[in-house]
Structures are given as C-alpha cells and as structure tokens.
Protein backbone atom coordinates (compact mmCIF):
# COMPACT_ATOMS: atom_id res chain seq x y z
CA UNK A 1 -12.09 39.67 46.37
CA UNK A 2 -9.80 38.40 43.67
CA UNK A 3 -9.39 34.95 42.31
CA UNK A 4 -7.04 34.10 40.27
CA UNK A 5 -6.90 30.27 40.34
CA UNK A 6 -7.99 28.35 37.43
CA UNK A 7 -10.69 26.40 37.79
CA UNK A 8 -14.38 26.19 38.72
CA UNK A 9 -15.03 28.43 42.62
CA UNK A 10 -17.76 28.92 44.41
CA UNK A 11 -17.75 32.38 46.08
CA UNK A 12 -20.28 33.09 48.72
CA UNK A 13 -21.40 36.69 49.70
CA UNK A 14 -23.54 38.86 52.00
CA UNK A 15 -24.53 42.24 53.11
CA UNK A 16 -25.45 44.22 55.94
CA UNK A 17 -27.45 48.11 56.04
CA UNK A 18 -26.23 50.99 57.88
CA UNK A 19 -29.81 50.52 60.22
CA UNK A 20 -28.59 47.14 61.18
CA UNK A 21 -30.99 45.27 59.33
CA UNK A 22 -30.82 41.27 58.34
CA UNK A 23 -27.73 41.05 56.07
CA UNK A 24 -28.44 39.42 52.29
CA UNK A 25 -26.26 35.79 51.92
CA UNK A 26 -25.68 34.00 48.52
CA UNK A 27 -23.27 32.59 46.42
CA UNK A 28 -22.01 32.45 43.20
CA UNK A 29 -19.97 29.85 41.07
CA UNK A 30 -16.78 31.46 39.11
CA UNK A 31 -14.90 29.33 36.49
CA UNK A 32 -11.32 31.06 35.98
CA UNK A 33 -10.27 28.86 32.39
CA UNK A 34 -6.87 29.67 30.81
CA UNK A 35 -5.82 26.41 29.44
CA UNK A 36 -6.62 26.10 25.56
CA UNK A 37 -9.49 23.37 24.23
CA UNK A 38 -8.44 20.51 22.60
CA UNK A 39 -8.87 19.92 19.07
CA UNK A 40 -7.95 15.89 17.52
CA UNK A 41 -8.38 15.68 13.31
CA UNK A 42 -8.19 12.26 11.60
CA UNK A 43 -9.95 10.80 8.38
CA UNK A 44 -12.99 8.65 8.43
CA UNK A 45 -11.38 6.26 6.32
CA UNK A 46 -8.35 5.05 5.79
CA UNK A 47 -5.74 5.21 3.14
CA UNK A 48 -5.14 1.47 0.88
CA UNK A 49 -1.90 -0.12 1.77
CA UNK A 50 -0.02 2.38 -0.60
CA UNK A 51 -1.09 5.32 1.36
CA UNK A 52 -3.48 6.38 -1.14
CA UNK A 53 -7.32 7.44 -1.73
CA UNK A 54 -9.20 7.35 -4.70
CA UNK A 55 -11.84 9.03 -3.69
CA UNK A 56 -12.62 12.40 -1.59
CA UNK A 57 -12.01 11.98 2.33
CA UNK A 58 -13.89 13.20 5.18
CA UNK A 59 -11.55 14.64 7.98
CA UNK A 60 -13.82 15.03 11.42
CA UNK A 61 -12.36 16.75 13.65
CA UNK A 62 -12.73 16.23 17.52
CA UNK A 63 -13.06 19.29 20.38
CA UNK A 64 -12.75 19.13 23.98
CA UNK A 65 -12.35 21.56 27.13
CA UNK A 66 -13.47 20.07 30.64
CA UNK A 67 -13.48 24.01 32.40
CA UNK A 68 -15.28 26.54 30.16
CA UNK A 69 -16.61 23.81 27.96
CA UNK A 70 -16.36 24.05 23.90
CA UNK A 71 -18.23 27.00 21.76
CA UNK A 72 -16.95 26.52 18.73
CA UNK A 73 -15.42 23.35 16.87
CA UNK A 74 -14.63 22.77 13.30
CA UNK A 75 -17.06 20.71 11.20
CA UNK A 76 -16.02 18.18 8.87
CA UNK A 77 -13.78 19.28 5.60
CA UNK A 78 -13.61 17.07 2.64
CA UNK A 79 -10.48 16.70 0.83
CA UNK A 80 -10.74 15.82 -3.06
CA UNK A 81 -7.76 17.68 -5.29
CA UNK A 82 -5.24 15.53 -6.67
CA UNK A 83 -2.19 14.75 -4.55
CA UNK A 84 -0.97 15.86 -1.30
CA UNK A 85 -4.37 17.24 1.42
CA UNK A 86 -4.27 19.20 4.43
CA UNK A 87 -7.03 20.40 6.52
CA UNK A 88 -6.63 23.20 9.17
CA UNK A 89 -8.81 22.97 12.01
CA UNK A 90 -9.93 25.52 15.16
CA UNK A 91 -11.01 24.92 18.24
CA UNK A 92 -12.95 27.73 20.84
CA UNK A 93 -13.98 27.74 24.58
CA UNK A 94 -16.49 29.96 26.58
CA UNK A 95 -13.68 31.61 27.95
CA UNK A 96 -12.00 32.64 24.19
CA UNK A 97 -9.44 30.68 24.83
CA UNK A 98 -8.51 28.69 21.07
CA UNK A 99 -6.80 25.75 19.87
CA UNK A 100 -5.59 24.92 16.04
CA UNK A 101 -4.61 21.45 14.52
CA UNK A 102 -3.34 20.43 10.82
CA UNK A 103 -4.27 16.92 9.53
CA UNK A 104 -2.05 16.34 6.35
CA UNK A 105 -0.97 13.48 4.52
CA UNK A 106 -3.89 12.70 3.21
CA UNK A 107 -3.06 11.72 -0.65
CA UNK A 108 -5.73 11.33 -3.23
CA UNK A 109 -5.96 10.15 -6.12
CA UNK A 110 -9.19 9.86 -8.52
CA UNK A 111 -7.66 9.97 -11.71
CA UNK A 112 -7.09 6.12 -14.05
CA UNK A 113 -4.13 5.39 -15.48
CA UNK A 114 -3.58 6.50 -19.21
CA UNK A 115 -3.04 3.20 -20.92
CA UNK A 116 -1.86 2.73 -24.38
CA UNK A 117 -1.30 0.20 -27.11
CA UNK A 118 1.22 -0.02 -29.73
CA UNK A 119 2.11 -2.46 -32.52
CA UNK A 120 -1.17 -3.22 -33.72
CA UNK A 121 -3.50 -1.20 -34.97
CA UNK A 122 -7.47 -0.98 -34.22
CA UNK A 123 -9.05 -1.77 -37.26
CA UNK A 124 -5.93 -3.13 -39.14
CA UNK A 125 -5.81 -6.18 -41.01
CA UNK A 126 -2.77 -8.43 -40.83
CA UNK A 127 -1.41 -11.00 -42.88
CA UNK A 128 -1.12 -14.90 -40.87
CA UNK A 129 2.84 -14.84 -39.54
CA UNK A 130 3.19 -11.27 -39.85
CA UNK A 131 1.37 -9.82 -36.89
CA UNK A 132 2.51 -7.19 -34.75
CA UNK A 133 3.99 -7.62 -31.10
CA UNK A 134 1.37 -5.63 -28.97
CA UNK A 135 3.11 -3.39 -26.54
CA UNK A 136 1.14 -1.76 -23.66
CA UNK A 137 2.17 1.59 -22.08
CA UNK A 138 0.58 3.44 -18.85
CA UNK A 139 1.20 7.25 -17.17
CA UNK A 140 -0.15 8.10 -14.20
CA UNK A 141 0.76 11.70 -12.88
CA UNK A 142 -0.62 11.52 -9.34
CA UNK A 143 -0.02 8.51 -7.43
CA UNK A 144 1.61 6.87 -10.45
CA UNK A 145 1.48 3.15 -12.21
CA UNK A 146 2.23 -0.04 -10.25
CA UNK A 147 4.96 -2.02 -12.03
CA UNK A 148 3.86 -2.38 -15.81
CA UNK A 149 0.49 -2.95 -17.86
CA UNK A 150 -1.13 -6.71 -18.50
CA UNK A 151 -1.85 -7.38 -21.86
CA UNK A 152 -4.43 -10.12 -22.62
CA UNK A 153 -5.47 -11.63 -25.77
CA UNK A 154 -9.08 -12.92 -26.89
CA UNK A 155 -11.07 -14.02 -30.14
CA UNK A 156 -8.89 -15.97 -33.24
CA UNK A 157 -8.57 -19.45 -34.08
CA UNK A 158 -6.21 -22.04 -33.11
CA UNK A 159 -3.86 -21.37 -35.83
CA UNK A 160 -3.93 -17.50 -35.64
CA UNK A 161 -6.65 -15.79 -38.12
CA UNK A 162 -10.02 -14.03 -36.89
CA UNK A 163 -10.63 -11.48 -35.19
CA UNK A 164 -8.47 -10.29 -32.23
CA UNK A 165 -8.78 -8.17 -29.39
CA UNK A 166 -6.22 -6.63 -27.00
CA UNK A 167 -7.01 -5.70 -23.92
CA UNK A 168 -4.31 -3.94 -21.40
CA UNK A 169 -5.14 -2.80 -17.81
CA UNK A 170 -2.61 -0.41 -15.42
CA UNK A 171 -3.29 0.47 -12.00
CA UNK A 172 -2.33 2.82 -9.83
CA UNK A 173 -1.06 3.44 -5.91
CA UNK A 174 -4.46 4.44 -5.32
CA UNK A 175 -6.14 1.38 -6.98
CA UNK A 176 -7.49 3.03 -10.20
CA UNK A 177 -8.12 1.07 -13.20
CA UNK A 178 -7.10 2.38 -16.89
CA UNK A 179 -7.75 -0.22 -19.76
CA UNK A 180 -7.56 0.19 -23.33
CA UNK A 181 -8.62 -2.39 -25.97
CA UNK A 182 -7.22 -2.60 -29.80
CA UNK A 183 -9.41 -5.11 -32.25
CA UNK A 184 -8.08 -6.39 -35.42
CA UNK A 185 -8.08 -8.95 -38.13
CA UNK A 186 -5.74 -12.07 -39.06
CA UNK A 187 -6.20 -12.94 -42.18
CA UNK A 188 -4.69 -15.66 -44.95
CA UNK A 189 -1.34 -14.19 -47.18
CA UNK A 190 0.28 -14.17 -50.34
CA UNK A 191 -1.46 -16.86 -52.69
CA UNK A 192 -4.80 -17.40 -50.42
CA UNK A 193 -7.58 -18.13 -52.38
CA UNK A 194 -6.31 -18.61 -55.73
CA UNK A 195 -8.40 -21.19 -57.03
CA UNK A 196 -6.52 -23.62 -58.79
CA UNK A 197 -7.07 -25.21 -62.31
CA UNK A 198 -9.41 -26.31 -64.23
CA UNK A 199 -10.59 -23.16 -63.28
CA UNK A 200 -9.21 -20.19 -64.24
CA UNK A 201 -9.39 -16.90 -61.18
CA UNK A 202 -10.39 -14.13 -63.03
CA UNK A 203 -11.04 -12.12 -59.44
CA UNK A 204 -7.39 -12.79 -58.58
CA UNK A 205 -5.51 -13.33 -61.50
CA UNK A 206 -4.89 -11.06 -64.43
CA UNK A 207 -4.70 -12.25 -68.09
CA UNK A 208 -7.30 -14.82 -67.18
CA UNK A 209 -10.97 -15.58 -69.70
CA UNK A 210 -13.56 -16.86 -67.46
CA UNK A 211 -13.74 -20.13 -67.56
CA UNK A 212 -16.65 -22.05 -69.00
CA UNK A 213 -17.90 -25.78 -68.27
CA UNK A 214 -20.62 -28.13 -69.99
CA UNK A 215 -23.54 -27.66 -67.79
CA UNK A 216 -23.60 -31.38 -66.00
CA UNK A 217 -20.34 -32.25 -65.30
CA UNK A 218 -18.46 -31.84 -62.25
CA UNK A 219 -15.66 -29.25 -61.56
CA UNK A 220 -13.28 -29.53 -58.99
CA UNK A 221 -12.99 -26.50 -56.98
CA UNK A 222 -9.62 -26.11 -55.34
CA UNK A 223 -7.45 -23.33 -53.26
CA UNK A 224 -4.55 -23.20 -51.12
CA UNK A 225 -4.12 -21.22 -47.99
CA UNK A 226 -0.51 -19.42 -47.27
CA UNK A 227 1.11 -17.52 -44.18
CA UNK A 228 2.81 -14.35 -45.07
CA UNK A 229 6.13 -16.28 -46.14
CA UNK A 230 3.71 -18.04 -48.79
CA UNK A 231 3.69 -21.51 -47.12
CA UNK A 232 1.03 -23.44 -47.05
CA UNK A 233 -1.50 -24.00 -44.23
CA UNK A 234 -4.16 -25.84 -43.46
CA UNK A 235 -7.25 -23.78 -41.70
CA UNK A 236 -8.41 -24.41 -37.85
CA UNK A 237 -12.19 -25.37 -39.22
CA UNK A 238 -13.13 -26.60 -42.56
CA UNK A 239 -13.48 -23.61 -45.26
CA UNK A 240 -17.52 -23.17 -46.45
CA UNK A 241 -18.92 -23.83 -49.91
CA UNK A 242 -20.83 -20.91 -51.15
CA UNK A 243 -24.06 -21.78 -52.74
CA UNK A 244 -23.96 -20.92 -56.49
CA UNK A 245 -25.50 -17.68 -57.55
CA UNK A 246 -26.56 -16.96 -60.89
CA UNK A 247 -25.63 -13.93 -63.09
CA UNK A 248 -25.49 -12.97 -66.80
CA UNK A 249 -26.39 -15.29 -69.42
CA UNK A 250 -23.08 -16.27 -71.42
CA UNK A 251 -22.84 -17.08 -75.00
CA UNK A 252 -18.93 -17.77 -74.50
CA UNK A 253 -17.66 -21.55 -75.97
CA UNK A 254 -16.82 -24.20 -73.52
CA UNK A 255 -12.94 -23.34 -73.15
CA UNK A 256 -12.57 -25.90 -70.25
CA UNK A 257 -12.31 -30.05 -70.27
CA UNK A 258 -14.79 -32.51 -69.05
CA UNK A 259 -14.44 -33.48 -65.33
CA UNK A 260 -15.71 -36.86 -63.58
CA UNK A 261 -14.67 -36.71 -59.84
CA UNK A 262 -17.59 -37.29 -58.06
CA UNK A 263 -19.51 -34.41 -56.45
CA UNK A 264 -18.54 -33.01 -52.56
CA UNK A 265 -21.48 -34.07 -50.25
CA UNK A 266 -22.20 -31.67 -47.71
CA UNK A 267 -21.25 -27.99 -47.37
CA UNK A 268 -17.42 -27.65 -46.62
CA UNK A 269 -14.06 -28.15 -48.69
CA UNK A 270 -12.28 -31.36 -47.77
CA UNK A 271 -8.12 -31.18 -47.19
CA UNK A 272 -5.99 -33.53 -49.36
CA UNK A 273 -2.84 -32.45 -47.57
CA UNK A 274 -1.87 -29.92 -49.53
CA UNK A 275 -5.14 -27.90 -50.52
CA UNK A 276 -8.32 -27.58 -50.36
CA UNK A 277 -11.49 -29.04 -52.57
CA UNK A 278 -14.98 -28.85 -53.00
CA UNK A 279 -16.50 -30.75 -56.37
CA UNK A 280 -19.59 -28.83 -57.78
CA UNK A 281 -21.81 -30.83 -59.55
CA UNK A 282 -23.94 -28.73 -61.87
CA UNK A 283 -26.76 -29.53 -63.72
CA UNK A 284 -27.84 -28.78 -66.89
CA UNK A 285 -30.01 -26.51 -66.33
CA UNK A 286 -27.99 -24.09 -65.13
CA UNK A 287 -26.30 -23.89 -68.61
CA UNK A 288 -26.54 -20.56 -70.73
CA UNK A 289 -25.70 -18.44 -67.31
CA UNK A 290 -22.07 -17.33 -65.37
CA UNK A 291 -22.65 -18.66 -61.77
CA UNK A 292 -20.22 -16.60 -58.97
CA UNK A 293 -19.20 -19.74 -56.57
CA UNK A 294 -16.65 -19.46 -53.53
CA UNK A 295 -15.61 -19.79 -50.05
CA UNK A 296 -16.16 -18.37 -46.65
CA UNK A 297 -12.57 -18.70 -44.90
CA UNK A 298 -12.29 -18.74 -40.97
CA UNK A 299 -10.60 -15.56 -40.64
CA UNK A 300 -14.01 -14.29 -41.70
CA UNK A 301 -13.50 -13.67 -45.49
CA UNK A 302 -15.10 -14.78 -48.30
CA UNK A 303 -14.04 -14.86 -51.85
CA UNK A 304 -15.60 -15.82 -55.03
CA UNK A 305 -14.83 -16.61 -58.69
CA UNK A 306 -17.29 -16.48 -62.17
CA UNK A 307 -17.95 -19.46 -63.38
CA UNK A 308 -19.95 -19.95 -66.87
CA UNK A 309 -21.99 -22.84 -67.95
CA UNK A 310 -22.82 -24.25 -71.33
C-alpha cells in the first residue's frame, strides 16, 4: 500500500497463516509532511522614532509546523556592531523539511557624539570685553548628529568676570549624549589695579620708590577697574580690603604727605563713581616696618602693594 497524501493517516492491517489460523489486526498512524515549517523573526524591542538603537537587540525568532511538528528552531541572536544588523534564521521539522528567514534593518548605534569647543580655551584667562565667541562642533559616524550642538553658559558675575564654564551637548538618531565642557577666567584689563596716588605701585609700575607714610595717619587707598578698551568699570560686588601684613623693617624717610580722610569702616572699598577707595588708618605702632596691603577683586584675583611706615 502506498500513500502519498500529505497529511496525518491511519492505516489499519492484518494477517492470516497458511493453516488458517486467527488473522493478526492493527493499525498504524502515518504522517506524509512536505510543506516547509514556519519560521517569524522580529526584535524584542523596538527602534526610537529615528529608527535607531543604542544598545544591542535581541531578535527571537518564532517556529511553527502543525504536521511533523518543529525539531529544530533558531534561538535568539543579539545584534550589537555599529550600523546596519541582520540576523539569519532556520527553521526544521521531523520530516527534514526546512525553512529560512532574514530580519534586517535593525540599526544600532552605541557610540556618543564627538563634541567639541572652540574659541575659548580651558584654562585661559581673558581680559573683561575681549572674550572669545564659544563655538560648539559634533561628528557622529553612525547614526549621525541631530541638527547642531547647545551651548550653555554657567559661573561669572553680572558684569562678566569669574570663572566660566561651557558646557555643549549633541545627540544623535539613536539618542546618545556627547558633552564637552571648557572652564575659564574673566578677568579686569589694561590699568586694573593700579593703585592710585598718594601711593606709589611699585608691583605694577616701574620707576616707582616705595612709598612711605608717618605711622598714624590715614592713607587713602584707591584703584580703578578697566575692560580691555581701558574704560572704566565698576565691579558686580564690592572689591575686599586685605588685612595688612607686616614685612621688613624700613629705615627709608617719609617720602609721602600727611593724609586726614577719615578711616573706611568695615572690610570693602567704597565706589565714588569713578574708582574705588578704602582709607587705612594705621597706627603707630606699626611704624619702622613695610606692610603689603591690597585687594581681592571678584574675578577672583588679588593684588597687593608695599607700603612702609615711619
């Protein structure tokens, strides 16, 4: 007997001996299976709205037969190189008969953006009104950069010295994040912190002597602060009188005028308008000694002069 039908038969049989004697009876099931299996391969996650991954994917794939039933079905492949995936899967029956399926498409992407800044400098120190534009740049070789870089701005005072930091941020199709950050100073220009007459700024001036004060009096202590086009302007929070501090002993003659403003209560510099002024009121005992007095500026610098006392 021959079957030739596909599908799932049940053939029944028997059997008589030559001496007549009771035949045998059974039956037997026979599944005839030519069609292939069927073999369905999709991601476990899906892409973002760009089409993208930025991770590895899973691919499951998904094997059927309703005659012979399934042997063999491929297990899960994981995708992960850069760019364009494809995963090949293969599906097998009892009867041998096979099935193969590509799932491709799949585009990953693990990689930030390369993110650049240019026009400032870290670590550089700029002059008030004479910063650099900060210009941010991004490369992505995979999936590439989404429109251009932000660029934010933190730290500084209200009129533009401190301490800066840029920060710019690109992202890609696949939703990676480069940054990179630049820090840098703003500081006062041409002219800053030449303290003015009566006293003469040996730190910043050449062809200067020290100057030297009776021990007693009160000297007026005054500066200007410039931009980088040498104009004058007035600081965001009050500059900071430094505390005396005493050095050498001088035997140098008084080479300055008597002064009677009345001493600066308090610790800061007070602004006329025009500049800047702190009255020190010494005392005589502080006579026979140079005494290094100054200012801390809010674009974090400090600066000092020598001042002796007789």
């Amino acid at each position: 007997m021959t079957i030739t039908t596909e599908g799932r038969h049940k053939v029944a049989y028997w059997s008589v001996d030559k001496a007549g004697n009771k035949e045998t009876t059974g039956a037997v099931t026979v599944v005839i299976d030519k069609t292939d299996p069927t073999i369905v391969g999709k991601a476990t996650t899906a892409p973002n709205a760009n089409g993208w991954y930025n991770s590895a994917v899973t691919v499951r794939f998904d094997c059927t037969d309703a005659l012979s039933g399934v042997s063999t079905c491929q297990p899960d492949v994981v995708l992960g190189a850069q760019g364009a995936n494809s995963a090949t899967g293969s599906a097998f029956d009892n009867a041998g008969n096979q099935a193969h399926t590509t799932v491709d498409g799949i585009n990953v992407d693990t990689v930030a953006p390369s993110v650049s800044i240019g026009g400032v400098k870290d670590g550089a120190s700029y002059t008030l009104g004479a910063v650099p534009v900060a210009v941010a740049s991004a490369t992505d070789a995979t999936s590439h950069v989404v429109g251009q870089p932000t660029v934010t701005k933190t730290g500084g005072t209200a009129n533009g010295v401190g301490t800066y930091t840029v920060t710019a941020t690109a992202t890609d199709h696949a939703g990676n994040v480069g940054t990179a950050t630049v820090t840098y100073k703003v500081v006062y220009g041409y002219g800053t912190t030449l303290f003015l007459q009566p006293v003469n700024d040996t730190a910043h001036q050449t062809g200067l002597s020290t100057s030297v004060f009776n021990a007693g009096q009160t000297i007026p202590m005054k500066f200007q602060l410039r931009n980088a086009a040498g104009q004058v302007v007035q600081a965001s929070a009050a500059p900071k009188w430094l505390n005396p501090v005493k050095g050498s002993a001088t035997t140098a003659g008084v080479n300055e005028a008597a002064y009677t403003a009345p001493e600066t209560v308090g610790g800061t510099y007070t602004w006329d308008g025009t500049q800047y002024q702190y009255n020190w009121k010494t005392d005589k005992t502080q006579s026979g000694s140079y005494w290094r007095v100054g200012v801390t500026l809010d674009d974090g610098q400090s600066y000092f002069v020598n001042i002796g006392l007789r």
